[in-house]
N, C-alpha and C. Protein backbone atom coordinates (compact mmCIF):
# COMPACT_ATOMS: atom_id res chain seq x y z
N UNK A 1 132.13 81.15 229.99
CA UNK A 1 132.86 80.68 228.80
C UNK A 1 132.78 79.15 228.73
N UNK A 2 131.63 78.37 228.08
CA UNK A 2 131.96 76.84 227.36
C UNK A 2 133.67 76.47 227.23
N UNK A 3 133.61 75.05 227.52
CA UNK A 3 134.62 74.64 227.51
C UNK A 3 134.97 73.68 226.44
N UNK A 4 135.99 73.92 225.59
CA UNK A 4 136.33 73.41 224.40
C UNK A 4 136.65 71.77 224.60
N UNK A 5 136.53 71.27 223.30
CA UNK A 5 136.14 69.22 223.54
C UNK A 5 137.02 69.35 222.14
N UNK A 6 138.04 68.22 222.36
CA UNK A 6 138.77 67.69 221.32
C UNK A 6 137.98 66.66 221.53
N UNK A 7 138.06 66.02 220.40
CA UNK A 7 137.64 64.74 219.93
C UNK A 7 138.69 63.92 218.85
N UNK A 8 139.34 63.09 219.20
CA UNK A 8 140.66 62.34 218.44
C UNK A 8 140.17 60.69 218.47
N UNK A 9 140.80 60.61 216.96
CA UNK A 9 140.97 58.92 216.57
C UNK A 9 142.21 58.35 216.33
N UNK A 10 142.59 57.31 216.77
CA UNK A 10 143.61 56.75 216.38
C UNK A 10 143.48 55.22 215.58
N UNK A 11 143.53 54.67 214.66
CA UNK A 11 143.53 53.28 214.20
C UNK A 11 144.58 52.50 215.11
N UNK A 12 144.05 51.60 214.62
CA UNK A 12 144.59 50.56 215.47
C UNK A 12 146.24 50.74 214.68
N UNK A 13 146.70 50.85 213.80
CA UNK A 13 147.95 50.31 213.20
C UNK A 13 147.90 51.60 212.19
N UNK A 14 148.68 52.56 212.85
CA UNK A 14 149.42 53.69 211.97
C UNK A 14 150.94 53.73 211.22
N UNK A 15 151.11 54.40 210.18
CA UNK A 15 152.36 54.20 209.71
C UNK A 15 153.10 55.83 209.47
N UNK A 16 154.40 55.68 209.95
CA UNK A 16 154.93 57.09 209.74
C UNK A 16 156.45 56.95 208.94
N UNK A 17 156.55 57.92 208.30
CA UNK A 17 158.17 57.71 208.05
C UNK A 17 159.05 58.51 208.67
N UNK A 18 158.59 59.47 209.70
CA UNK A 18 159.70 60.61 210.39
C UNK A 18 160.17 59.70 210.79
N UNK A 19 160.98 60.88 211.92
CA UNK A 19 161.94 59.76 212.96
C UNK A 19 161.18 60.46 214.30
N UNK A 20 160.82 61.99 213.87
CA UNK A 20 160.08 62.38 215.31
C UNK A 20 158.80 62.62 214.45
N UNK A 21 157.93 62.41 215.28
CA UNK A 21 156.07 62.25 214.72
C UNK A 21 155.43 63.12 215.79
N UNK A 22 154.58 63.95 214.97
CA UNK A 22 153.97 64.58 215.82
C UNK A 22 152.53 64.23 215.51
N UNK A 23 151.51 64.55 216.26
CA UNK A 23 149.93 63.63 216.99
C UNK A 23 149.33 64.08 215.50
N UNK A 24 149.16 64.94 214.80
CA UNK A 24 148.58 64.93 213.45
C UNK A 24 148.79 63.93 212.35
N UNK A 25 150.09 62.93 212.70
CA UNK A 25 150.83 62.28 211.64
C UNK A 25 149.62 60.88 211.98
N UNK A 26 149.08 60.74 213.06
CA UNK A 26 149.01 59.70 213.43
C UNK A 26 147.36 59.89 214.07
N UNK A 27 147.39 60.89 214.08
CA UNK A 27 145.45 61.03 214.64
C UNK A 27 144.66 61.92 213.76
N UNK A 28 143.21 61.36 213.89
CA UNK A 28 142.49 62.56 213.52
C UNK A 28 141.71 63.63 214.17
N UNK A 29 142.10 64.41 214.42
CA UNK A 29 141.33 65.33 215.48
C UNK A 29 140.46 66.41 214.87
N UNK A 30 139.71 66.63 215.38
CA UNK A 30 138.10 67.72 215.51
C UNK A 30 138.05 68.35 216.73
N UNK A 31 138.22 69.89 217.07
CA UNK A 31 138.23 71.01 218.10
C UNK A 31 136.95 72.04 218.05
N UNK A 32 136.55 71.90 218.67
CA UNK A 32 135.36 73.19 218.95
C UNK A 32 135.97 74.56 218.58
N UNK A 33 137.42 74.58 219.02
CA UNK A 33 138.48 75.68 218.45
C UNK A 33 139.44 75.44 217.30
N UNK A 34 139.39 75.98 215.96
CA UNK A 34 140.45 75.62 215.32
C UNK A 34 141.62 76.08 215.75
N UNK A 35 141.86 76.94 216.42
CA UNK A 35 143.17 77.28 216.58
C UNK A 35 144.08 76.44 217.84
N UNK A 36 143.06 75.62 218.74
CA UNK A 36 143.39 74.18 219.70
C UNK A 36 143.62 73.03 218.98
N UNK A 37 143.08 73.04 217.68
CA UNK A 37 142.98 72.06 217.06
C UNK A 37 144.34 72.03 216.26
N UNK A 38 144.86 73.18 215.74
CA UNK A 38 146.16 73.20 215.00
C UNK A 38 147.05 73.14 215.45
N UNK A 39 147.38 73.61 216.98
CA UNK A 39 148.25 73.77 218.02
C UNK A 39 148.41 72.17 218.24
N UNK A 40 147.51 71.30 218.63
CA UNK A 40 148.00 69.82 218.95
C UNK A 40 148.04 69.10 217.95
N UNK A 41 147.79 69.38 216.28
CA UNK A 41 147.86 68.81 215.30
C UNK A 41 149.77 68.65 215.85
N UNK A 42 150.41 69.74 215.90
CA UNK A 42 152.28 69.70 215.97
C UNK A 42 152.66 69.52 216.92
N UNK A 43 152.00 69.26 218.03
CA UNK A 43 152.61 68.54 219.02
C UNK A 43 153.19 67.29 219.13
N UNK A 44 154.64 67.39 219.32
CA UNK A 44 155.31 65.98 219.57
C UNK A 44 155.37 65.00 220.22
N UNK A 45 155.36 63.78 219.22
CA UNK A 45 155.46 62.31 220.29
C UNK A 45 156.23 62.03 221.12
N UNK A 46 156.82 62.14 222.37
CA UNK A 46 158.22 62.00 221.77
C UNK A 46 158.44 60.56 223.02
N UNK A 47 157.33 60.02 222.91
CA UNK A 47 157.39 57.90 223.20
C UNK A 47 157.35 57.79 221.82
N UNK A 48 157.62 58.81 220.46
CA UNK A 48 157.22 57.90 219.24
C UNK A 48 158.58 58.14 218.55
N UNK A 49 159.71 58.46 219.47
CA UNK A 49 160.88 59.41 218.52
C UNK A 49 161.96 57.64 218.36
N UNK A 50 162.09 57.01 217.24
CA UNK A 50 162.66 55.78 217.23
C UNK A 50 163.55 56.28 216.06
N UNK A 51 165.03 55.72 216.45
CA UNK A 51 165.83 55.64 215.54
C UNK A 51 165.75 54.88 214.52
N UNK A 52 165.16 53.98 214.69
CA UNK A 52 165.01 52.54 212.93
C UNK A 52 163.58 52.39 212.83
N UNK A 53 162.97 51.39 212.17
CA UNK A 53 161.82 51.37 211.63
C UNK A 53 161.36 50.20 211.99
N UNK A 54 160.63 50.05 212.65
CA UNK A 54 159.96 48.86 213.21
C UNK A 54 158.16 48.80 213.87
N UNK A 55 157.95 48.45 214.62
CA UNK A 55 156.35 48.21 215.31
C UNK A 55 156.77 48.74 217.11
N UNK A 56 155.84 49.61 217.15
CA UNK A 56 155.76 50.60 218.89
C UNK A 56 154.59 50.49 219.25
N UNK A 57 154.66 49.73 220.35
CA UNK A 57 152.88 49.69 220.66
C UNK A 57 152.73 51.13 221.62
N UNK A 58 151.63 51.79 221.85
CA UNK A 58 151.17 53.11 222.26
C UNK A 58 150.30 53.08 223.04
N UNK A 59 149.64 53.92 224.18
CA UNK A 59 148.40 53.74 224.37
C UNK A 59 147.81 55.24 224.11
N UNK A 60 146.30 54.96 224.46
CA UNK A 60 145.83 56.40 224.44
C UNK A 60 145.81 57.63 225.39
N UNK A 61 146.10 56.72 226.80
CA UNK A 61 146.89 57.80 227.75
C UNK A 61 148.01 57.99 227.58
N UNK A 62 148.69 57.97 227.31
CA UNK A 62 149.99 58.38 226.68
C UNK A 62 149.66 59.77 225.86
N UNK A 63 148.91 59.71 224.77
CA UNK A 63 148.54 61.01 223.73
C UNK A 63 147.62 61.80 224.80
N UNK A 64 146.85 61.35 225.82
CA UNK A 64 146.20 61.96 226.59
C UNK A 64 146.79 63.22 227.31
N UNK A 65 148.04 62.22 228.22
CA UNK A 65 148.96 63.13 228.86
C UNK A 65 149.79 64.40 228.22
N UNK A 66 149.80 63.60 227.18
CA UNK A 66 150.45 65.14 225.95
C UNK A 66 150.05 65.92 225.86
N UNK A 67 148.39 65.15 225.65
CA UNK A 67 147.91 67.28 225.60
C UNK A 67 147.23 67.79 226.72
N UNK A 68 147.32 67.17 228.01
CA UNK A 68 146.77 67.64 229.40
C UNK A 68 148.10 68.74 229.55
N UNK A 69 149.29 68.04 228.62
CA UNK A 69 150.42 69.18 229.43
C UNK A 69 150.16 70.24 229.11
N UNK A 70 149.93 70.74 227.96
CA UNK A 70 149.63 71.79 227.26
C UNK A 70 148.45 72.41 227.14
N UNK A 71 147.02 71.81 227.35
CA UNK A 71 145.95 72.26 227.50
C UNK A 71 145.19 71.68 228.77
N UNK A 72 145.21 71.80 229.93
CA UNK A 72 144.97 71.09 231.19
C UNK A 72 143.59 71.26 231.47
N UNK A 73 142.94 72.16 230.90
CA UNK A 73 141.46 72.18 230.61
C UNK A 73 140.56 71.87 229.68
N UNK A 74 141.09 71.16 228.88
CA UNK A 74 140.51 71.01 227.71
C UNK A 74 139.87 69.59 227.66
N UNK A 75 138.86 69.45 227.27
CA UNK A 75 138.08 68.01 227.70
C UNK A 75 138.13 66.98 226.33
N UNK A 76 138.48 66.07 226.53
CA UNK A 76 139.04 65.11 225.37
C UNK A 76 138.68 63.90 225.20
N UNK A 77 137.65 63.54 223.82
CA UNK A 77 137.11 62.28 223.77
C UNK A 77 137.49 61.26 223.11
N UNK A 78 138.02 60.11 223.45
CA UNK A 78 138.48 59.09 222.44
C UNK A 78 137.58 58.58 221.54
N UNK A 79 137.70 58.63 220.55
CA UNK A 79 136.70 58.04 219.17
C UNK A 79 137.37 56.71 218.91
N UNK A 80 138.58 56.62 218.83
CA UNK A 80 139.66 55.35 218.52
C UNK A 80 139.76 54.19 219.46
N UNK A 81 140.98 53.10 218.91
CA UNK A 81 141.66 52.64 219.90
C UNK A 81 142.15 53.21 221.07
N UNK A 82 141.95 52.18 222.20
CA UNK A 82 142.34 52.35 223.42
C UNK A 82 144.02 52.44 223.31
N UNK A 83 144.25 51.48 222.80
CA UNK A 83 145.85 50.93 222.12
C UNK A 83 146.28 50.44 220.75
N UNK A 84 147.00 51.42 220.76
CA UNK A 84 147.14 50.72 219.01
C UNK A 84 148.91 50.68 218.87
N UNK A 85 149.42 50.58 217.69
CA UNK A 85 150.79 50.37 216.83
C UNK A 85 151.00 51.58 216.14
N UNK A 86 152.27 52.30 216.62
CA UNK A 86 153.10 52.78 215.29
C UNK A 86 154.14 52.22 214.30
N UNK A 87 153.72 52.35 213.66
CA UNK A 87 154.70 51.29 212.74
C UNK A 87 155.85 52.63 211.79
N UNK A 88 156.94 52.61 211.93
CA UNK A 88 157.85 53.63 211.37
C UNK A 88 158.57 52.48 210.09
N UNK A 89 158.14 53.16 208.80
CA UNK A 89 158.44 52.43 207.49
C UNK A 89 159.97 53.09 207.52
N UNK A 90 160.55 52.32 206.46
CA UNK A 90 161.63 53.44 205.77
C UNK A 90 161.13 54.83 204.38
N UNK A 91 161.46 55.62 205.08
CA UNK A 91 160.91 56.81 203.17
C UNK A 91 161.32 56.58 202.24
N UNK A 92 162.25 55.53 201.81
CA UNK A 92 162.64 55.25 200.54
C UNK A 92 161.73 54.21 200.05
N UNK A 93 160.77 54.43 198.99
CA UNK A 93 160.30 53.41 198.65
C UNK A 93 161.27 52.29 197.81
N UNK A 94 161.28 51.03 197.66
CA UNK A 94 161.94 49.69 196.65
C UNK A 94 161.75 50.79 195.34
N UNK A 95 163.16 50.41 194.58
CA UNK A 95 162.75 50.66 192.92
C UNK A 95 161.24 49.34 192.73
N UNK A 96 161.30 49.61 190.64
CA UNK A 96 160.40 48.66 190.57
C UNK A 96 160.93 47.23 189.93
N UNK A 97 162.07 48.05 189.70
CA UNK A 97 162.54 46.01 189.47
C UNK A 97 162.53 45.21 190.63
N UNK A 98 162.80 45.99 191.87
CA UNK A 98 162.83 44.77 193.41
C UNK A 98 161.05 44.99 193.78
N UNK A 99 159.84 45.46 193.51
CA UNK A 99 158.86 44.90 193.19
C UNK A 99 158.95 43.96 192.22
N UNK A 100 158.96 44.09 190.98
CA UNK A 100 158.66 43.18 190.03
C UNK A 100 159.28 42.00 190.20
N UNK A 101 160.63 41.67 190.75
CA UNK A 101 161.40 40.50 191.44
C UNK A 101 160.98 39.90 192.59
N UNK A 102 160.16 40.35 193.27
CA UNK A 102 159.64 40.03 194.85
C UNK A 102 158.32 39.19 194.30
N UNK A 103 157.71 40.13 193.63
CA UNK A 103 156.48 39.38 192.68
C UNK A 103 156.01 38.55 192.01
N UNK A 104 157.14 38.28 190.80
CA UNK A 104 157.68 36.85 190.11
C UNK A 104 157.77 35.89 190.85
N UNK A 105 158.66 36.44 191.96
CA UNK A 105 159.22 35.21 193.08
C UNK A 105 158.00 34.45 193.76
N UNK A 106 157.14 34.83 194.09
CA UNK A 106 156.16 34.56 194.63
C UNK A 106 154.87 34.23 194.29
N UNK A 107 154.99 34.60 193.22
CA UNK A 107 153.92 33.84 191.94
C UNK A 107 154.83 32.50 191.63
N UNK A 108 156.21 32.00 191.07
CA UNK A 108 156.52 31.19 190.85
C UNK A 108 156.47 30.07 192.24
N UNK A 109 156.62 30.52 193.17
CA UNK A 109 156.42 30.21 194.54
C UNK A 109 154.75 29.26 194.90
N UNK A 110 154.04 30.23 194.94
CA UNK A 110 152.63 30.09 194.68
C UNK A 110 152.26 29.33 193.61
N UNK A 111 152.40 29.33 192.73
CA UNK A 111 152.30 28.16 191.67
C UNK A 111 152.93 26.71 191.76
N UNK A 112 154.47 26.57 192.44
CA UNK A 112 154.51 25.21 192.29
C UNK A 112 154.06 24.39 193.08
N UNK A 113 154.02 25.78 194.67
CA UNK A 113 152.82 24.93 195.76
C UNK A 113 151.73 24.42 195.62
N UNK A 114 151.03 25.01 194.86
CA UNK A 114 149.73 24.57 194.44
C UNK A 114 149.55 23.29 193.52
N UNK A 115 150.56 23.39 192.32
CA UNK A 115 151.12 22.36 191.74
C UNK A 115 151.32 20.75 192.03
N UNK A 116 151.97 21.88 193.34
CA UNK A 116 152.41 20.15 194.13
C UNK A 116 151.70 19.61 194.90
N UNK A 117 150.55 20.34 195.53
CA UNK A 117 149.29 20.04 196.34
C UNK A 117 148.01 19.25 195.58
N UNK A 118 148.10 19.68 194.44
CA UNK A 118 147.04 19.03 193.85
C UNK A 118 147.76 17.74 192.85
N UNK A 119 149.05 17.85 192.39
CA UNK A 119 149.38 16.48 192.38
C UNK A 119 149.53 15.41 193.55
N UNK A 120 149.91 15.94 194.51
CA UNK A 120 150.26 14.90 195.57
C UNK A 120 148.53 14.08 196.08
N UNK A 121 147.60 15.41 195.58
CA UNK A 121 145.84 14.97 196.28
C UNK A 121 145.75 13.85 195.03
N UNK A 122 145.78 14.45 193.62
CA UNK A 122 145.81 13.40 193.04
C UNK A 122 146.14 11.82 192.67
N UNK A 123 147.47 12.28 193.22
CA UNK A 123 148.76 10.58 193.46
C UNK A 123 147.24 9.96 194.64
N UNK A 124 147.08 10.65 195.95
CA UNK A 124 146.82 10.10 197.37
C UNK A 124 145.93 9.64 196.65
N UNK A 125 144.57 9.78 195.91
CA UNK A 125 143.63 9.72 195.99
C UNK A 125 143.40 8.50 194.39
N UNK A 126 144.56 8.77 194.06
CA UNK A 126 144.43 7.90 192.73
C UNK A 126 143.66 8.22 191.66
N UNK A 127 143.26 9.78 191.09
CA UNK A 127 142.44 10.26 190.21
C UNK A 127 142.61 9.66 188.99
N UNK A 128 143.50 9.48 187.98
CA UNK A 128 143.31 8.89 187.74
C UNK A 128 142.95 7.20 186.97
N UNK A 129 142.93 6.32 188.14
CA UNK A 129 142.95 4.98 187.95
C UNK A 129 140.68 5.58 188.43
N UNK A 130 140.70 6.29 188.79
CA UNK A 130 139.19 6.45 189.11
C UNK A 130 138.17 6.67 187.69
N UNK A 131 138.87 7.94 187.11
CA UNK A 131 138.81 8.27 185.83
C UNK A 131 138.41 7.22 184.79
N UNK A 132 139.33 6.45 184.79
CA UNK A 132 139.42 5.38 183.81
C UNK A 132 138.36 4.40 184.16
N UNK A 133 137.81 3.80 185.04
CA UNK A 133 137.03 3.26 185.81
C UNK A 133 135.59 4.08 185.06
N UNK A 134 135.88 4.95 185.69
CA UNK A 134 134.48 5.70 185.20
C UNK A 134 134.03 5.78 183.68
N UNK A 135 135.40 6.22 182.66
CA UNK A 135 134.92 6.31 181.80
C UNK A 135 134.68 4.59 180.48
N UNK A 136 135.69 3.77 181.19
CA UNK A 136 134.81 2.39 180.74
C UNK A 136 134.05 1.87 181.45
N UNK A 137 133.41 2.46 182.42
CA UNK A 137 131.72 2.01 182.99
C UNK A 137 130.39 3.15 182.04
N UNK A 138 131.14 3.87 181.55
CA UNK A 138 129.91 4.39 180.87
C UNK A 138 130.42 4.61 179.32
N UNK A 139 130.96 4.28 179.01
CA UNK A 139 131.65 4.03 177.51
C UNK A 139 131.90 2.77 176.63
N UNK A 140 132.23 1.76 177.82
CA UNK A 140 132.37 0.58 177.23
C UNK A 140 133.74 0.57 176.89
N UNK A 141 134.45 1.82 176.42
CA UNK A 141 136.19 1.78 176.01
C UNK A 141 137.22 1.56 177.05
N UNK A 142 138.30 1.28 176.40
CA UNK A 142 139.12 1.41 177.85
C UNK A 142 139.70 2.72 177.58
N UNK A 143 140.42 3.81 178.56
CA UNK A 143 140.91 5.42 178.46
C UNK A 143 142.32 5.33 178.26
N UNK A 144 142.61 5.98 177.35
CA UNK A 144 143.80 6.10 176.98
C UNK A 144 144.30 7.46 177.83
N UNK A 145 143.88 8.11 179.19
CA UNK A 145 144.31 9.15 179.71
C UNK A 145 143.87 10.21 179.33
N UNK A 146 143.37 10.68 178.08
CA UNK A 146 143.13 11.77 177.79
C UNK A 146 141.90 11.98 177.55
N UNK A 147 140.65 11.97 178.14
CA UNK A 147 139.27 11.83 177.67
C UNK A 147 138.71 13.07 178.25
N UNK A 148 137.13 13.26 178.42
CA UNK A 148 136.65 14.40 178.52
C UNK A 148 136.77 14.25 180.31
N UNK A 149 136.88 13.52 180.81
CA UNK A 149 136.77 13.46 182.50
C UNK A 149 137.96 14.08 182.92
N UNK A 150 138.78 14.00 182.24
CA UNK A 150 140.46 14.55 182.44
C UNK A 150 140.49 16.12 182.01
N UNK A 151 139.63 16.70 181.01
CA UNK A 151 139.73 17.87 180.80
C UNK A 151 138.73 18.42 181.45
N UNK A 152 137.72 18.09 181.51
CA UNK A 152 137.00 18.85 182.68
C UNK A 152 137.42 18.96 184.01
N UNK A 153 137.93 18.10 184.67
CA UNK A 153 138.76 18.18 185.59
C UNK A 153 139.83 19.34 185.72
N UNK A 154 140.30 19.43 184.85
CA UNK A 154 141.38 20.19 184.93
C UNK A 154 141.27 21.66 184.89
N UNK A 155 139.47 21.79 184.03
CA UNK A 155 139.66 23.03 183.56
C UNK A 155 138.65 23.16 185.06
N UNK A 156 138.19 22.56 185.91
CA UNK A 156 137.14 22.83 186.61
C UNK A 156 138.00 22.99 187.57
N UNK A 157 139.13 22.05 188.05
CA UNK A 157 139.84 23.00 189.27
C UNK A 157 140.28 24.40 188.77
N UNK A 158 140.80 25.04 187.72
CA UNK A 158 141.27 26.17 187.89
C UNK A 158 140.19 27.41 187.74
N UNK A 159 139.17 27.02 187.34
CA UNK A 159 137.84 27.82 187.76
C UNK A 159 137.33 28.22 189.00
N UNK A 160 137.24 26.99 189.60
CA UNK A 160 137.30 26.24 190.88
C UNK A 160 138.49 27.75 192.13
N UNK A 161 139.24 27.18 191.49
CA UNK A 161 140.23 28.14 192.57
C UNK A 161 139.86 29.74 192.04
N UNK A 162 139.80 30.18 190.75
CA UNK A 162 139.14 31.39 190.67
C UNK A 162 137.94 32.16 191.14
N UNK A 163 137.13 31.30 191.15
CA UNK A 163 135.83 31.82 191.83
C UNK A 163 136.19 31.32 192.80
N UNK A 164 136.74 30.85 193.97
CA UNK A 164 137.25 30.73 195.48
C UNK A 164 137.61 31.74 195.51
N UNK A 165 138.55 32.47 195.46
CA UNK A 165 139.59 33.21 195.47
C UNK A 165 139.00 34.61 195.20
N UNK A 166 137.90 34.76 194.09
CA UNK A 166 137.29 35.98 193.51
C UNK A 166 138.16 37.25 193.01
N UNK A 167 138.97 36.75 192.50
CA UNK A 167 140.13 37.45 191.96
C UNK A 167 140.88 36.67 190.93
N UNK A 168 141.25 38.05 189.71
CA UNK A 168 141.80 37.19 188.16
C UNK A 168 142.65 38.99 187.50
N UNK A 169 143.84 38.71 187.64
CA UNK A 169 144.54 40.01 186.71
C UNK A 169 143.64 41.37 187.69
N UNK A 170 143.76 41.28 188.78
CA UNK A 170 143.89 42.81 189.28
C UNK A 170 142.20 42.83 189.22
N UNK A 171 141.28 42.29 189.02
CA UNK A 171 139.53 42.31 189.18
C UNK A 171 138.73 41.20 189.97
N UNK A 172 138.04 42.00 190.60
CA UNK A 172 137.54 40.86 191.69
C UNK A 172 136.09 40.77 190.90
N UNK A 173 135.59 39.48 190.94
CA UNK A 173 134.23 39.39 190.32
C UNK A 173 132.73 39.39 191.38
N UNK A 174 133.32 39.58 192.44
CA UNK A 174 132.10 40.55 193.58
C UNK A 174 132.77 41.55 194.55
N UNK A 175 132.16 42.27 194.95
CA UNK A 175 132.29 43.44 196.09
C UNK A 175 133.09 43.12 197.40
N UNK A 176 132.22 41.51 197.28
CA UNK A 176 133.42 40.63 198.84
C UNK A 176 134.96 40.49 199.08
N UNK A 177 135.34 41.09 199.97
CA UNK A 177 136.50 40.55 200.06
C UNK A 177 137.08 39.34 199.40
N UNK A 178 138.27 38.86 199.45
CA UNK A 178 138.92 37.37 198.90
C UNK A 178 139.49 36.80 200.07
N UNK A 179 139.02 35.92 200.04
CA UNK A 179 139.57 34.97 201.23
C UNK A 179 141.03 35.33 201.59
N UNK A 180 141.98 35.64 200.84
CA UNK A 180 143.29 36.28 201.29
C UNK A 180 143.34 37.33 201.83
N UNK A 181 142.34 38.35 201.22
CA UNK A 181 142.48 39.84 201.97
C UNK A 181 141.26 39.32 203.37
N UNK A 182 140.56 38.47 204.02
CA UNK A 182 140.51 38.07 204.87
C UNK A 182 141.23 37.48 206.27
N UNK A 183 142.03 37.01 205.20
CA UNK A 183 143.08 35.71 205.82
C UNK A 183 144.09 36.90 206.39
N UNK A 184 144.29 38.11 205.73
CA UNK A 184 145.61 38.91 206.07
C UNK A 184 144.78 39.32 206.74
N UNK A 185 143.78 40.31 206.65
CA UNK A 185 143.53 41.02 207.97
C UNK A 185 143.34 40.34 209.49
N UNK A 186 143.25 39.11 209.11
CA UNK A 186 142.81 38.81 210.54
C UNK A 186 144.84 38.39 211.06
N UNK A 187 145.22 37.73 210.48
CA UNK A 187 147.00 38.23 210.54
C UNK A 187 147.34 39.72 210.94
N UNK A 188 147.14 40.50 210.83
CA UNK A 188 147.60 41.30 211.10
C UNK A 188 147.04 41.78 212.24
N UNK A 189 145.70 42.07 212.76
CA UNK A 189 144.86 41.82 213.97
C UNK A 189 145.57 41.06 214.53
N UNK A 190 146.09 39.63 214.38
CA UNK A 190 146.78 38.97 215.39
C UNK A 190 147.88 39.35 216.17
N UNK A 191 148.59 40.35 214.76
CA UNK A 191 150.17 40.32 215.32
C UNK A 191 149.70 41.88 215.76
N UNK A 192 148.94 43.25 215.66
CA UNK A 192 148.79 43.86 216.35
C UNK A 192 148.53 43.67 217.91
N UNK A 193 147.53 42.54 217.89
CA UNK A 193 147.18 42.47 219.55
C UNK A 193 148.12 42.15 220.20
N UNK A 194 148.87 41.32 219.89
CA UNK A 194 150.14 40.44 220.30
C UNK A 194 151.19 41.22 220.81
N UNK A 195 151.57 42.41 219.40
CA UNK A 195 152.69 43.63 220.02
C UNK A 195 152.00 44.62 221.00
N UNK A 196 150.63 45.25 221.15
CA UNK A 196 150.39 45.90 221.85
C UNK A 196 150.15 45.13 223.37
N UNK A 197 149.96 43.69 223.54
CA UNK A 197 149.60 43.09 224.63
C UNK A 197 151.58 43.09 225.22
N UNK A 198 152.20 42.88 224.25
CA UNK A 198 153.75 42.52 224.88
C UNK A 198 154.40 44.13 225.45
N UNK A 199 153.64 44.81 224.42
CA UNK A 199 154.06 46.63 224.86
C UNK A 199 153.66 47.18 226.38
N UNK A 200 152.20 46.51 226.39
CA UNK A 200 151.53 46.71 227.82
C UNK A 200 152.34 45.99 228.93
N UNK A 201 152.58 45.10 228.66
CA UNK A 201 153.66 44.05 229.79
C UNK A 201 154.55 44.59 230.10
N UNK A 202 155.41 45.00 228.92
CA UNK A 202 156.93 45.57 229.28
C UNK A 202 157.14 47.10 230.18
N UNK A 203 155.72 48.09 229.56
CA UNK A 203 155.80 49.11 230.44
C UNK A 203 155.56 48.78 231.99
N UNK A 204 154.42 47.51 232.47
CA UNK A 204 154.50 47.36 233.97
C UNK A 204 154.78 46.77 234.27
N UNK A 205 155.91 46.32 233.76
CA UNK A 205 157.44 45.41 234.83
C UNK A 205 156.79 44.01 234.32
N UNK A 206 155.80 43.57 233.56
CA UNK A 206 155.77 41.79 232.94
C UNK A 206 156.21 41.21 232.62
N UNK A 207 156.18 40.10 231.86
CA UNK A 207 156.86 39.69 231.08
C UNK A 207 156.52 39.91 229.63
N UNK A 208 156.93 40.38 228.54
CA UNK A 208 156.26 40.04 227.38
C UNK A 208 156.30 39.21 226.64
């Protein structure tokens, strides 16, 4: 009689809303047997049973040992992380006015920063007393502030930050990521390694 091979994945950073999670909520598994395969789909976490909602770092011996208890012959390949995060949300999602308020907030947020970044580059840099310079060296006039160097300017930084950014109203104008959805993933990579490195510590007496 061949001997049956689970094969399981885990991501690095899973999300659940139980309070007890069982290994299907959180892996993907493939069995030579479906009926091995459904049996540890409901098998319980129960290093994953947390009263509130927060970040649990895990390892993969841990899910290992779970199902050695129950299937002690069964040969089992990691496809996944070695160690990853459960992250337990709350099940209530926000209404949409506390989206749409979180949103505003942070667009108005985001806007005056930027605002104030590119006036303050402007003040530092003296744009324009430069401007004016420029445009009675090739005009002969003196600038009353408002000339074509001032509107191109203006309209060229906010182009400028659009095609940076590659994103305008919910459409990206290439396939590439945006420097933000860059910028977050590698944030979140950070703060995963960080909780699973402090998780590893605390289980063998470290410091985290």
């Amino acid at each position: 009689m061949s001997q049956e091979t689970l094969y399981i994945k885990i991501d690095k950073n899973v999300q659940v809303q139980n309070e007890k999670v069982c290994l299907g909520e959180i892996a993907r598994l493939l069995c030579t047997s479906r009926d091995i395969e459904n049996r540890v789909k409901v098998l319980r976490v129960k290093e994953a049973e947390w009263e509130k909602p927060g970040r649990h770092a895990m390892s993969i011996m841990e899910i290992v040992a779970l199902i050695r208890e129950e299937f002690p012959s069964l040969e089992i390949n990691n496809l996944g992380e070695s160690d990853f995060i459960i992250t337990r949300v709350k099940g209530k999602e926000p209404g949409k006015w506390a989206v749409w308020l979180k949103t505003a907030f942070v667009c108005v947020l985001a806007f005056a920063g930027a605002a104030f970044s590119i006036m303050t580059f402007n003040n530092d840099v003296d744009i324009p007393k430069l401007f004016a310079q420029l445009f009675s060296q090739f005009t002969g006039e003196s600038s009353d502030g408002f000339t074509i160097l001032e509107l191109s300017y203006s309209v060229g930084v906010g182009l400028g930050i659009l095609i940076f950014f590659n994103h305008f109203a919910g459409r990206k104008f290439t396939a590439d990521p945006t420097p933000l959805e860059v910028e977050m993933r590698l944030y979140e990579d950070d703060v995963d390694k960080t909780l699973i490195e402090a998780g590893s510590r605390k289980k063998t007496g470290g410091k985290p």
